[in-house]
C-alpha atoms as a PDB file:
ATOM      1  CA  UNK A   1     159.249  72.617  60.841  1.00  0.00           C
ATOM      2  CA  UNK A   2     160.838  75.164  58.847  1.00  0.00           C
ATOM      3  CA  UNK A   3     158.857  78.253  57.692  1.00  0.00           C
ATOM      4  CA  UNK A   4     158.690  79.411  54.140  1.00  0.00           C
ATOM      5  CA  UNK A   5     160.921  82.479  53.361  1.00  0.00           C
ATOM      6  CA  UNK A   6     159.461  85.944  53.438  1.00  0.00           C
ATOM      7  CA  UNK A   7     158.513  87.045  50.177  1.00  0.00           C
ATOM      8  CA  UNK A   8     158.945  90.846  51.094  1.00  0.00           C
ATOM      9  CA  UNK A   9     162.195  92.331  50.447  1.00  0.00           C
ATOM     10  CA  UNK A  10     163.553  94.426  52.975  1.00  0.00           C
ATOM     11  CA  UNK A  11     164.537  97.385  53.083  1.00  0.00           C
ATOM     12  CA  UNK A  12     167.302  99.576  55.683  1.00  0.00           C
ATOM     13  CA  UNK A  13     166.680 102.189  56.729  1.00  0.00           C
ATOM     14  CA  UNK A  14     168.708 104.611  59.507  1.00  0.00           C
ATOM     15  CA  UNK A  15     166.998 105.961  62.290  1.00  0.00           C
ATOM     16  CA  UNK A  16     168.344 108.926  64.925  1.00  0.00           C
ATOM     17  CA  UNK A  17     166.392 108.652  68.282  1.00  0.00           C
ATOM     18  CA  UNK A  18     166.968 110.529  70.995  1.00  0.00           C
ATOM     19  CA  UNK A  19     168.559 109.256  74.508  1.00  0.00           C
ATOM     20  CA  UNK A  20     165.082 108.123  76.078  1.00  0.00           C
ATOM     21  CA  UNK A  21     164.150 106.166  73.238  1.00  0.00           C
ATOM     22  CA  UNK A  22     167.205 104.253  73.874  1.00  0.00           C
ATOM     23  CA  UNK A  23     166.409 103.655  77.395  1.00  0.00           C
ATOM     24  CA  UNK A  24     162.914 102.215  76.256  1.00  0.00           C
ATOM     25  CA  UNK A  25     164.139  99.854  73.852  1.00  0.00           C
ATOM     26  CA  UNK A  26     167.170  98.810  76.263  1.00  0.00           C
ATOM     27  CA  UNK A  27     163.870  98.070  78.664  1.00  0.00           C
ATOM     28  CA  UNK A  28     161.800  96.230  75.518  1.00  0.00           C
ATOM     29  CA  UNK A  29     165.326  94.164  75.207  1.00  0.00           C
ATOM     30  CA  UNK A  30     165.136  92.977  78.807  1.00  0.00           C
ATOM     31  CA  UNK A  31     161.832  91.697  79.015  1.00  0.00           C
ATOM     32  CA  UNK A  32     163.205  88.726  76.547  1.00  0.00           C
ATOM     33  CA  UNK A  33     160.182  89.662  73.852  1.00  0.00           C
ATOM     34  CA  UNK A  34     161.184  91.813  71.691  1.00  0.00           C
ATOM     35  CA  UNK A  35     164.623  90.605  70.180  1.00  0.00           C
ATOM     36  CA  UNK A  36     168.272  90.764  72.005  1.00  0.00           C
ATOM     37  CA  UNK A  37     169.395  93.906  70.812  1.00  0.00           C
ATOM     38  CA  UNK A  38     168.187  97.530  70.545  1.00  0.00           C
ATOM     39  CA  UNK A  39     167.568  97.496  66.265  1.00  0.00           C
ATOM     40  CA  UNK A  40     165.637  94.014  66.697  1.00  0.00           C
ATOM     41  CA  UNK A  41     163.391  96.010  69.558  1.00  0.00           C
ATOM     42  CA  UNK A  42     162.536  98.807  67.486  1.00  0.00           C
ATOM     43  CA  UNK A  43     161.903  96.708  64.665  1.00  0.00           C
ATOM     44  CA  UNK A  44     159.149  94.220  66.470  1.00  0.00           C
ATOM     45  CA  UNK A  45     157.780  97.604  68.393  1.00  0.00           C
ATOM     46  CA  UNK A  46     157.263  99.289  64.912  1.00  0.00           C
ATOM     47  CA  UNK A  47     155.745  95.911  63.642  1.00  0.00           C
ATOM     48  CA  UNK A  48     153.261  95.638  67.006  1.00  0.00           C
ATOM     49  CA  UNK A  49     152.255  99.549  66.385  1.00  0.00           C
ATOM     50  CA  UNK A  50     151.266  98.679  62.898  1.00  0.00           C
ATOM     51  CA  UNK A  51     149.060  95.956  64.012  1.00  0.00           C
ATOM     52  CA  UNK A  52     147.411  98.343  66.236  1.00  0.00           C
ATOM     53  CA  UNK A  53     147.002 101.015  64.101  1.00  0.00           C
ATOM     54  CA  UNK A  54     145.597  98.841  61.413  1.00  0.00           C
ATOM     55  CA  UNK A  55     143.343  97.010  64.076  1.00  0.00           C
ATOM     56  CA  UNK A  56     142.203 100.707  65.292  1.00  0.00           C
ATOM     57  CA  UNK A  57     141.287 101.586  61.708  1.00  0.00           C
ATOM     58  CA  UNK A  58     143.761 104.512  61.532  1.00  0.00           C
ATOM     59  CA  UNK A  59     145.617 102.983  58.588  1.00  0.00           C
ATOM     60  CA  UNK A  60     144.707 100.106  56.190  1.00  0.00           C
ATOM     61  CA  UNK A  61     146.398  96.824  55.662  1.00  0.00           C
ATOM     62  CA  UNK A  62     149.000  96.707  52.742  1.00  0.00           C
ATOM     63  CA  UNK A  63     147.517  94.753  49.846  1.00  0.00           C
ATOM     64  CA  UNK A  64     148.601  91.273  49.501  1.00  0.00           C
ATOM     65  CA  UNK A  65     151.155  90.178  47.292  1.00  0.00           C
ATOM     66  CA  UNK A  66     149.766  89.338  43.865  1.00  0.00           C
ATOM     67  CA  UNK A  67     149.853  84.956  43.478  1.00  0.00           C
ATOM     68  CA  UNK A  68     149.758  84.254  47.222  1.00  0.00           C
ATOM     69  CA  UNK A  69     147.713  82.033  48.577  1.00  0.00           C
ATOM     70  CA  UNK A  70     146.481  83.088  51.406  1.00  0.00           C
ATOM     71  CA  UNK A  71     145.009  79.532  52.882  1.00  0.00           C
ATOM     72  CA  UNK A  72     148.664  78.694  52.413  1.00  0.00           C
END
C-alpha cells in the first residue's frame, strides 16, 4: 500500500564535514540501514538524533501541522 505524501516541504541545505565524518557515514552506508549513499546517511542519522534528543527531553517536538489528523 502506498503511503500518503509528506506534507512537509523540504528544504536543502549544504553541509562541509570533515574527512572522518565521511568515513562514518561511508560505515552507516554499509550496514544497509541508513540509505545507499553518503547524503541519504546523514540525513536518517540527523533524523535518529532528533528522536533521541526529543525522547531525552533536550529539545521539544515540532508542533503538528495545523488540520492533521493525527489518528490518520
Amino acid at each position: 500500500m502506498a503511503r500518503e505524501a509528506n506534507p512537509l516541504k523540504s528544504e536543502q541545505i549544504t553541509l562541509s564535514i570533515n574527512a572522518q565524518t565521511i568515513w562514518y557515514l561511508d560505515r552507516l552506508v554499509e550496514t544497509g540501514l541508513y540509505g545507499n549513499n553518503r547524503t541519504e546517511a546523514a540525513r536518517v542519522a540527523l533524523y535518529d538524533h532528533c528522536k533521541m534528543l526529543i525522547n531525552q527531553g533536550t529539545i521539544e517536538m515540532a508542533p503538528r501541522l495545523p488540520g492533521r489528523d493525527v489518528t490518520a
